[in-house]
PDB file of N, CA and C in Angstrom:
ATOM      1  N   UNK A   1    -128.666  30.159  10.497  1.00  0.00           N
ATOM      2  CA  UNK A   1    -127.411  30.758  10.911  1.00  0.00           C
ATOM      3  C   UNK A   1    -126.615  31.108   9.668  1.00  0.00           C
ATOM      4  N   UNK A   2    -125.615  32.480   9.710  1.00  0.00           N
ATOM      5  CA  UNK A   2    -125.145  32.494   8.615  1.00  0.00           C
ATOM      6  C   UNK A   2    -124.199  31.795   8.613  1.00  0.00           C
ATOM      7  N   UNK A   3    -123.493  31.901   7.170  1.00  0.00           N
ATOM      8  CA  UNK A   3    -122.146  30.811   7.395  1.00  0.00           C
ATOM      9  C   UNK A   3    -121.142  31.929   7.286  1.00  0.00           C
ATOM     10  N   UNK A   4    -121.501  33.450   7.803  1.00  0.00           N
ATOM     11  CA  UNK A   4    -119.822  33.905   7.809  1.00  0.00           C
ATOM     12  C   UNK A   4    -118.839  33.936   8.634  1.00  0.00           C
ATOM     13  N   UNK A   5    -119.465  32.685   9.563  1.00  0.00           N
ATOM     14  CA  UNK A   5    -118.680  32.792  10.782  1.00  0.00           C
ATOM     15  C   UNK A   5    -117.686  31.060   9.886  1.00  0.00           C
ATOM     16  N   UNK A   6    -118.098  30.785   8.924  1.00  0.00           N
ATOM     17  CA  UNK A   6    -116.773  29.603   8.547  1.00  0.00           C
ATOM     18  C   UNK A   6    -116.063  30.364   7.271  1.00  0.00           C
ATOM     19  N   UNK A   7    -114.861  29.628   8.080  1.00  0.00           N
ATOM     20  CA  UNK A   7    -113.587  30.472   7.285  1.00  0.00           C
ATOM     21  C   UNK A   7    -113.752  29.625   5.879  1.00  0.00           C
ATOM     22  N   UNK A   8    -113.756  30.108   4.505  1.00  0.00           N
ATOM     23  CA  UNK A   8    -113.755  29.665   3.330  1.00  0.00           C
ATOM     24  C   UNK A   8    -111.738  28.981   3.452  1.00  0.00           C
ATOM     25  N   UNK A   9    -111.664  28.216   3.284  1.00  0.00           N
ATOM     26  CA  UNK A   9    -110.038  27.249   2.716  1.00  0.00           C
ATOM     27  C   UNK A   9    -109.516  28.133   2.051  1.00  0.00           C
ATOM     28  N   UNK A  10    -110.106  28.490   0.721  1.00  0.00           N
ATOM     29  CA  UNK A  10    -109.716  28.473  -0.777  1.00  0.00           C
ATOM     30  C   UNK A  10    -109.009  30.227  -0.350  1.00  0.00           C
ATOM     31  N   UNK A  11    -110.289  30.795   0.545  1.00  0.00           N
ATOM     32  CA  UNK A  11    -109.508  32.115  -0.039  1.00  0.00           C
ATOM     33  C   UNK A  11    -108.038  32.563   0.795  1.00  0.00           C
ATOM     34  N   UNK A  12    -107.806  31.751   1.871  1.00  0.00           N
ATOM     35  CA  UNK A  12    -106.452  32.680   1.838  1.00  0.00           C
ATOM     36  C   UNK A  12    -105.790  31.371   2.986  1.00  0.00           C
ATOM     37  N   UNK A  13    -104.205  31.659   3.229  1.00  0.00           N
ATOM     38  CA  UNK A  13    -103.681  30.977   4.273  1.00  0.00           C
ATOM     39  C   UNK A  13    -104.464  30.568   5.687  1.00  0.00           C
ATOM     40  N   UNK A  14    -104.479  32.222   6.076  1.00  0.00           N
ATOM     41  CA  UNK A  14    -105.524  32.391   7.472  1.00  0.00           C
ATOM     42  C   UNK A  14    -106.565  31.664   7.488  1.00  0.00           C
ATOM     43  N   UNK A  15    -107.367  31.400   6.404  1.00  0.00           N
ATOM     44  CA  UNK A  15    -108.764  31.481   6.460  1.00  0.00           C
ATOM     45  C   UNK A  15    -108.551  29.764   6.234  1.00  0.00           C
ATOM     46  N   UNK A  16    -107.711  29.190   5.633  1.00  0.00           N
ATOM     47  CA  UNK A  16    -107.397  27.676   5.486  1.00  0.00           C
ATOM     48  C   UNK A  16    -106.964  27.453   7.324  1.00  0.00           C
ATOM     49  N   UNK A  17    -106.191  27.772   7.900  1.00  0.00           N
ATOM     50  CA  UNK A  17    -105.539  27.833   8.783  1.00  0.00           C
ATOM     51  C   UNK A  17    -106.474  27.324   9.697  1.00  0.00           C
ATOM     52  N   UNK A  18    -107.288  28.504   9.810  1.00  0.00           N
ATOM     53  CA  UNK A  18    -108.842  28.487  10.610  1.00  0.00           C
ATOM     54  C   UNK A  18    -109.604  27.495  10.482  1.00  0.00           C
ATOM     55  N   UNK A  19    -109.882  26.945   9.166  1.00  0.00           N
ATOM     56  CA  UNK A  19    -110.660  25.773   8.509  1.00  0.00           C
ATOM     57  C   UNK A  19    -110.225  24.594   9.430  1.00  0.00           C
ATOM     58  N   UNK A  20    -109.412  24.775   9.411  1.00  0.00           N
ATOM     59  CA  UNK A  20    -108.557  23.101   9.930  1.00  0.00           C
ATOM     60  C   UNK A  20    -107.934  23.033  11.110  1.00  0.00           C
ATOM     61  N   UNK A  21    -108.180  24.320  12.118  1.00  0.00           N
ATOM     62  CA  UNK A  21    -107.853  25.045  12.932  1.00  0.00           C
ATOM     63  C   UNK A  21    -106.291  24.465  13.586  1.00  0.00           C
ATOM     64  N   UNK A  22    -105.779  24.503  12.695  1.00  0.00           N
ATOM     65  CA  UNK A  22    -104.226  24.661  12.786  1.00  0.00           C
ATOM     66  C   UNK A  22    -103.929  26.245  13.455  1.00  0.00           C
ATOM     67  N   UNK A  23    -104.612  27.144  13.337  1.00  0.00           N
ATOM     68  CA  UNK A  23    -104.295  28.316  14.280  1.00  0.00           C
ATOM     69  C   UNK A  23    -104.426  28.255  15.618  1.00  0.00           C
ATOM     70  N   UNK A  24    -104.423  27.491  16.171  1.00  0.00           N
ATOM     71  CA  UNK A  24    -105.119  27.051  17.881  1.00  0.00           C
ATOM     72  C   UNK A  24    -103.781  27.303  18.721  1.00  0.00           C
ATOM     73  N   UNK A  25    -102.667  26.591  18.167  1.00  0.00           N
ATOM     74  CA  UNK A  25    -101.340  26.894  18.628  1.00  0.00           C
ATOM     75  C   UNK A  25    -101.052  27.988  18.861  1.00  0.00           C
ATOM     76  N   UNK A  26    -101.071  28.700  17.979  1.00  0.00           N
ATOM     77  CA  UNK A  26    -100.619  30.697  17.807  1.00  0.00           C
ATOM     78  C   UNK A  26    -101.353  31.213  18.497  1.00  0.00           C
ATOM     79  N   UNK A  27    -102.535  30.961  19.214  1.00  0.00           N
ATOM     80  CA  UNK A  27    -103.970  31.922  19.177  1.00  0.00           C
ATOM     81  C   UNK A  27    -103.031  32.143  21.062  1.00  0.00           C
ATOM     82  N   UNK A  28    -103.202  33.586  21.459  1.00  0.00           N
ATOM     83  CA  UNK A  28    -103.268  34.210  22.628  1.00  0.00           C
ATOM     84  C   UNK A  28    -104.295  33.182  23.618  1.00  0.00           C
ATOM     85  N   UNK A  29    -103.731  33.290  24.733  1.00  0.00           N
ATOM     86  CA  UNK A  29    -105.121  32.457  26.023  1.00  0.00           C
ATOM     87  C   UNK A  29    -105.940  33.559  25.604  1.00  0.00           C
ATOM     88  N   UNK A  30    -106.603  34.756  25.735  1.00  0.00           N
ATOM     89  CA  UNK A  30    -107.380  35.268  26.057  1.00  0.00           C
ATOM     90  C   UNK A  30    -108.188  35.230  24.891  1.00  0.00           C
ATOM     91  N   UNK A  31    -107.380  35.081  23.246  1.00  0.00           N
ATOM     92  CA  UNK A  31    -107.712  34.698  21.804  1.00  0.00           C
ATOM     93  C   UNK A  31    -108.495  34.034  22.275  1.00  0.00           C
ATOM     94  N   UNK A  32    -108.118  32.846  22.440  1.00  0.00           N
ATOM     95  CA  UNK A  32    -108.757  31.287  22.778  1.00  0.00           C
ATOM     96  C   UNK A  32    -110.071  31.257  23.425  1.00  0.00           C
ATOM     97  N   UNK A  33    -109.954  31.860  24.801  1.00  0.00           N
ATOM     98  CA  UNK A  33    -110.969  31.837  25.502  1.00  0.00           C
ATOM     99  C   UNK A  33    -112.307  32.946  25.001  1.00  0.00           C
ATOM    100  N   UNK A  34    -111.806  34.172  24.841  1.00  0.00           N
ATOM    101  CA  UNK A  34    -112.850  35.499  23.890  1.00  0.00           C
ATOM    102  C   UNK A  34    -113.285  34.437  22.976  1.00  0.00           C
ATOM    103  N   UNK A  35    -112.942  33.457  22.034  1.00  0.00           N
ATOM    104  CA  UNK A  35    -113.344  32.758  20.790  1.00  0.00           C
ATOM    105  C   UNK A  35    -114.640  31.620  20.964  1.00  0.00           C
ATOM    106  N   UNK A  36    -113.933  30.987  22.297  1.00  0.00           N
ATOM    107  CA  UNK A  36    -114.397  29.814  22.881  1.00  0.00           C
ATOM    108  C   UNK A  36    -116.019  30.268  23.311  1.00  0.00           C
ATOM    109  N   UNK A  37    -115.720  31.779  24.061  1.00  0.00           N
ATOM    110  CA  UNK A  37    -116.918  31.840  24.898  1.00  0.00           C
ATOM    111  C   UNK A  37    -118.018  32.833  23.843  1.00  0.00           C
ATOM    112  N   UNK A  38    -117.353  32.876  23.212  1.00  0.00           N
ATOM    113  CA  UNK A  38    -118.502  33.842  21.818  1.00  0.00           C
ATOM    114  C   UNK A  38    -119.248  32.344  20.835  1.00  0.00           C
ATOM    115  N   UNK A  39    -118.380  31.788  20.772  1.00  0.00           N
ATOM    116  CA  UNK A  39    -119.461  30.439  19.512  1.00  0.00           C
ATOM    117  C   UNK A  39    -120.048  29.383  20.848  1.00  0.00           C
ATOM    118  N   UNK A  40    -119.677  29.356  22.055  1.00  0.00           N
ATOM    119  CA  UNK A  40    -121.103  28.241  22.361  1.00  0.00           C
ATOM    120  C   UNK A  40    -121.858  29.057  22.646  1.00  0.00           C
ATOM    121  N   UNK A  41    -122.510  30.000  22.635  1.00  0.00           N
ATOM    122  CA  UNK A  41    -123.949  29.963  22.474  1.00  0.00           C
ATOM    123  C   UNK A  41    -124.709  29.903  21.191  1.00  0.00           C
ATOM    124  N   UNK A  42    -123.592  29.934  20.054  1.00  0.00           N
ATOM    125  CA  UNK A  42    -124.452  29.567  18.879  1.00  0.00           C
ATOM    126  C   UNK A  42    -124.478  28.379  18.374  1.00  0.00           C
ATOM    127  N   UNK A  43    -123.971  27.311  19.255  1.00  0.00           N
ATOM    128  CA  UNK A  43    -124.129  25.937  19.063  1.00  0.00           C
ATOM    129  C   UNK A  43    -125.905  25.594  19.055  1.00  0.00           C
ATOM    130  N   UNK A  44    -126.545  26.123  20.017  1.00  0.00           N
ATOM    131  CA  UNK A  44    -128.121  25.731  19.957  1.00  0.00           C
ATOM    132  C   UNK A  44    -128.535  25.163  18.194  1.00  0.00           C
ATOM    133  N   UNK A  45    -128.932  24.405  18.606  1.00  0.00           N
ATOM    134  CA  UNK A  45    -129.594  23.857  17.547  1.00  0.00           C
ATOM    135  C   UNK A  45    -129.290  23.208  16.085  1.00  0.00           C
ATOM    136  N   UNK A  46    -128.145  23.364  16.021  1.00  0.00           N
ATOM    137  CA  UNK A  46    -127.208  23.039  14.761  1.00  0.00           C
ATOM    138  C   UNK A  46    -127.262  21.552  14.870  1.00  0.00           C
ATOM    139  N   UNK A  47    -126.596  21.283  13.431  1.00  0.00           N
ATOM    140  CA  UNK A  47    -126.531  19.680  13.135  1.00  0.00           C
ATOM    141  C   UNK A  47    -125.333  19.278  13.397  1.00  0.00           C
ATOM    142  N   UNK A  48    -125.025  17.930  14.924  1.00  0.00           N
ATOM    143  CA  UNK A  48    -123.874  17.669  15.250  1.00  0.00           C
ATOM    144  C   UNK A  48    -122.712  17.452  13.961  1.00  0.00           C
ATOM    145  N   UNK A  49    -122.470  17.881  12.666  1.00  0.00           N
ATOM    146  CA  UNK A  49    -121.435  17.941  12.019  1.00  0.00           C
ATOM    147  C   UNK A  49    -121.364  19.109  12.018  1.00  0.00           C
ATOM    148  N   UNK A  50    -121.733  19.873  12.139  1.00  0.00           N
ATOM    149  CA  UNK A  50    -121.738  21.517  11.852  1.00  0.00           C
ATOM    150  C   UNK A  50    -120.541  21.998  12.235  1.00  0.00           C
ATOM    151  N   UNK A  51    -119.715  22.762  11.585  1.00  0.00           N
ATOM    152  CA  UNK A  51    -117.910  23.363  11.599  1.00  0.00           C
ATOM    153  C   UNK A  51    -118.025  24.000  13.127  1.00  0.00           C
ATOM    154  N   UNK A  52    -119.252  24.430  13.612  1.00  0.00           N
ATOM    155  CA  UNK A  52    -118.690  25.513  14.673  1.00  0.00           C
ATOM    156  C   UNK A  52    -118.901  24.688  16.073  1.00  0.00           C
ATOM    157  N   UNK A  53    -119.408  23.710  15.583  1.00  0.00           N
ATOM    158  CA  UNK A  53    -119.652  22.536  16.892  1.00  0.00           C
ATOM    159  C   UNK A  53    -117.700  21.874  16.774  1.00  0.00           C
ATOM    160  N   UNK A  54    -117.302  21.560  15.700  1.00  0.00           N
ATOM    161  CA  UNK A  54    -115.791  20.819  15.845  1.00  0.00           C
ATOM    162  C   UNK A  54    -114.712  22.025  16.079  1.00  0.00           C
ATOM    163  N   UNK A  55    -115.416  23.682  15.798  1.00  0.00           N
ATOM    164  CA  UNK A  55    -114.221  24.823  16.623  1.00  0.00           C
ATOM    165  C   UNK A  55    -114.216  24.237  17.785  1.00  0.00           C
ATOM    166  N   UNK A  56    -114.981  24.365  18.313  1.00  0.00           N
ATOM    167  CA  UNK A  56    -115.675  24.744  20.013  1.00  0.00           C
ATOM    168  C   UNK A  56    -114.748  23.744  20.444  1.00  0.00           C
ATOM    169  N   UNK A  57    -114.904  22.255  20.044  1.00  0.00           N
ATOM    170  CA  UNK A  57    -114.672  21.083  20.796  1.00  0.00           C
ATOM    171  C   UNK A  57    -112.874  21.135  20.293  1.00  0.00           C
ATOM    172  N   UNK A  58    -112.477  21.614  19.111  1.00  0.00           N
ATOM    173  CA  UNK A  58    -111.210  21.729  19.654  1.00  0.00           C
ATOM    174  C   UNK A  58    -110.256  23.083  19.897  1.00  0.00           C
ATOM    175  N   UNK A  59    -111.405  24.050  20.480  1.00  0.00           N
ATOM    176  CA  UNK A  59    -111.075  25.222  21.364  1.00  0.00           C
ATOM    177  C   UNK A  59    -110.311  24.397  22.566  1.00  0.00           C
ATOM    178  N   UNK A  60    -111.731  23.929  22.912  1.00  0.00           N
ATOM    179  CA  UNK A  60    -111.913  22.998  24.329  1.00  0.00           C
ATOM    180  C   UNK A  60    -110.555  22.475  24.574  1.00  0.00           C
ATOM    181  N   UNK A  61    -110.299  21.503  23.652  1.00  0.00           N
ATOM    182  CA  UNK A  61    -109.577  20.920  23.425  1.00  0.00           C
ATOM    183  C   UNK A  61    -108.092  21.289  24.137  1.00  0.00           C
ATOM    184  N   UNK A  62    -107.586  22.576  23.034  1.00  0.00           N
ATOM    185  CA  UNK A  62    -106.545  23.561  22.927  1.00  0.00           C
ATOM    186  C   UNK A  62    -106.408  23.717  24.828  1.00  0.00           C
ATOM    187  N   UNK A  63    -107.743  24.093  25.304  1.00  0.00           N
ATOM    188  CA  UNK A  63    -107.914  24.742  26.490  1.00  0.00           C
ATOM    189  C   UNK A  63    -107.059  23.839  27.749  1.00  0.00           C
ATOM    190  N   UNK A  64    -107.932  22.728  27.748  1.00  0.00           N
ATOM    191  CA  UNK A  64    -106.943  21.385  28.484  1.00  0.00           C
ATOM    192  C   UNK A  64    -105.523  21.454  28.074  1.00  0.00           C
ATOM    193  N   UNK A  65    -105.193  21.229  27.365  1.00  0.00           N
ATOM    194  CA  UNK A  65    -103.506  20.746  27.049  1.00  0.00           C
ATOM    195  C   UNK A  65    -102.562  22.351  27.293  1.00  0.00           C
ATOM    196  N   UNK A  66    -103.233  23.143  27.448  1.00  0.00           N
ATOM    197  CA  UNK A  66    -101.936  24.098  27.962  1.00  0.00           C
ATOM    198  C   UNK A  66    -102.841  24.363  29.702  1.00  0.00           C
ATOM    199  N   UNK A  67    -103.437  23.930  30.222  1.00  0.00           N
ATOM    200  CA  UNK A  67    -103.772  24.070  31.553  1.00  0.00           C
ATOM    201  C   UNK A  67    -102.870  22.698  31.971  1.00  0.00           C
ATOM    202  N   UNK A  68    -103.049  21.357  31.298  1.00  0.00           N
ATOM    203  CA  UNK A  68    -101.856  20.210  31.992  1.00  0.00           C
ATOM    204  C   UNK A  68    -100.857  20.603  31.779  1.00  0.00           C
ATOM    205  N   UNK A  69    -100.384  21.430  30.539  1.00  0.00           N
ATOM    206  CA  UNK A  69     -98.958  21.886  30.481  1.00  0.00           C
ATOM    207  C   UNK A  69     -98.993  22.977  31.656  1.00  0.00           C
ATOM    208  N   UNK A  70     -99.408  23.751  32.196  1.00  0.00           N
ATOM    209  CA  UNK A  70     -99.304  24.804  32.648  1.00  0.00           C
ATOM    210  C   UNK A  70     -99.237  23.438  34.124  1.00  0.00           C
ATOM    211  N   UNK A  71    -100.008  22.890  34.584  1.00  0.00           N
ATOM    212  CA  UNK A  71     -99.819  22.011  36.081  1.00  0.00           C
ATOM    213  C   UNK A  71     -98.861  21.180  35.844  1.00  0.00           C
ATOM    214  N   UNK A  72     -98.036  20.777  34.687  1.00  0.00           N
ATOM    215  CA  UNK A  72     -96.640  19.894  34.505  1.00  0.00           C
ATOM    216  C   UNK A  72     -95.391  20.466  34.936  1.00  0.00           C
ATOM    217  N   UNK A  73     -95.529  21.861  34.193  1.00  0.00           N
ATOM    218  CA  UNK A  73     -94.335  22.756  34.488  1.00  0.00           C
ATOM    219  C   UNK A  73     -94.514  23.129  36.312  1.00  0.00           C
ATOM    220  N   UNK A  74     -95.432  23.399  36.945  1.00  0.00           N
ATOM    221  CA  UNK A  74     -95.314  23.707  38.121  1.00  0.00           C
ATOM    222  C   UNK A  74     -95.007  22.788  38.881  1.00  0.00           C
ATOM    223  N   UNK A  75     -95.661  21.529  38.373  1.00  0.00           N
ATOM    224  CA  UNK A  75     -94.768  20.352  39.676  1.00  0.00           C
ATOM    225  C   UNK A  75     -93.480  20.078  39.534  1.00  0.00           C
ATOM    226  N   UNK A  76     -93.199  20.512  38.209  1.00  0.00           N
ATOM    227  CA  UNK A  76     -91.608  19.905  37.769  1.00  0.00           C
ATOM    228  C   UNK A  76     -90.540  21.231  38.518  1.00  0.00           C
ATOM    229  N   UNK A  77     -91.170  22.053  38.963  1.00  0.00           N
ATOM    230  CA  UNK A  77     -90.026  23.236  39.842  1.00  0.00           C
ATOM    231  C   UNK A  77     -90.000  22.251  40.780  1.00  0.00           C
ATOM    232  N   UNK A  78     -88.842  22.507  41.748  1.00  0.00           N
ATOM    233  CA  UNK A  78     -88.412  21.859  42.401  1.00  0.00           C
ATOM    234  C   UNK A  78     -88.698  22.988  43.671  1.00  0.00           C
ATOM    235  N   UNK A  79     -89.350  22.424  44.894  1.00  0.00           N
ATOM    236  CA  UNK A  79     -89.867  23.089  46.296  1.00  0.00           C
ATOM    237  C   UNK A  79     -88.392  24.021  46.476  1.00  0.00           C
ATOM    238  N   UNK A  80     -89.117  24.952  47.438  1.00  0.00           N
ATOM    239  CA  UNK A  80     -87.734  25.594  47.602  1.00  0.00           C
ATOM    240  C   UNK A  80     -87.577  24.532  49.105  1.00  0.00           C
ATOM    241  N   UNK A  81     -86.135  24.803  49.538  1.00  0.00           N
ATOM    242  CA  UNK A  81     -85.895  24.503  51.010  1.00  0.00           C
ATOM    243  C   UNK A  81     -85.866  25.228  51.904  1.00  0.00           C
ATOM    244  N   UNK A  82     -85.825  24.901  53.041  1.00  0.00           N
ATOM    245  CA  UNK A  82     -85.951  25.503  53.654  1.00  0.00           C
ATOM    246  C   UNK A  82     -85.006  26.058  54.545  1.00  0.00           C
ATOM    247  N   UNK A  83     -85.151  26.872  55.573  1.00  0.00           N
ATOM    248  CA  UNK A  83     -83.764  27.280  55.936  1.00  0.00           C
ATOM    249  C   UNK A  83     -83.432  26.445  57.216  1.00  0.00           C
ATOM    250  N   UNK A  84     -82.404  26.178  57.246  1.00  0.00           N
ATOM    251  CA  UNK A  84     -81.618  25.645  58.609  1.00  0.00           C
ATOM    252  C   UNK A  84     -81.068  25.762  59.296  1.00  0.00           C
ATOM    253  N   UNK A  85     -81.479  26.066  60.516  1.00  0.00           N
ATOM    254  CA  UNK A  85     -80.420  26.574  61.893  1.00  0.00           C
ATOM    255  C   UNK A  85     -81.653  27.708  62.247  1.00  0.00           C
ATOM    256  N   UNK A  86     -82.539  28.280  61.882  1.00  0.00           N
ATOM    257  CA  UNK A  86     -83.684  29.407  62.112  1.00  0.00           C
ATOM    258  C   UNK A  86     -84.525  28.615  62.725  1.00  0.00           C
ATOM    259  N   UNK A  87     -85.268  29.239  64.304  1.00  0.00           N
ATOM    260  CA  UNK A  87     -85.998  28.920  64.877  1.00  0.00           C
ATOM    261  C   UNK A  87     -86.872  30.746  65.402  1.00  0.00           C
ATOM    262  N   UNK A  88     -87.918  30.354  65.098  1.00  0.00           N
ATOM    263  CA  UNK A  88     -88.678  31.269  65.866  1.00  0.00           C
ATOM    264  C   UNK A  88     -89.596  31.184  67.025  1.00  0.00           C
TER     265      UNK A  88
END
């Protein structure tokens, strides 16, 4: 596999950013998910330390915590009520 799919640190903010994937926050859902679903299939066969096995897992990661945020904020609305004195 080549390695130009790992971001080099040294050469720039972004590419450090990526390294350490401190960009996960910023990244668009659809970023996230287009990203997520393009590197597992090149997980086959790699050595469990391998950089694109610890993207994936904290793609994954990223993926959960704004889906519980996303089911936190919806229980925390408050039901609407309903109306009173209406009968049909």
């Amino acid at each position: 596999m080549s390695n130009i799919l790992i971001p080099d640190p040294l050469a720039s903010d972004q590419q450090y950013e990526r390294f350490y994937h401190l960009d996960l926050p910023e990244l668009e859902d659809t970023e996230l998910t287009d990203e997520l679903y393009a590197l597992r299939p090149l997980l086959w066969g790699l050595d469990s330390d391998y950089w694109l096995r610890s993207r994936v897992k904290m793609l994954e990661a990223e993926m959960m915590k704004r889906k519980r945020n996303i089911r936190r904020e919806s229980r925390a609305q408050p039901k609407p009520k309903l109306a009173e004195g209406v009968t049909l």
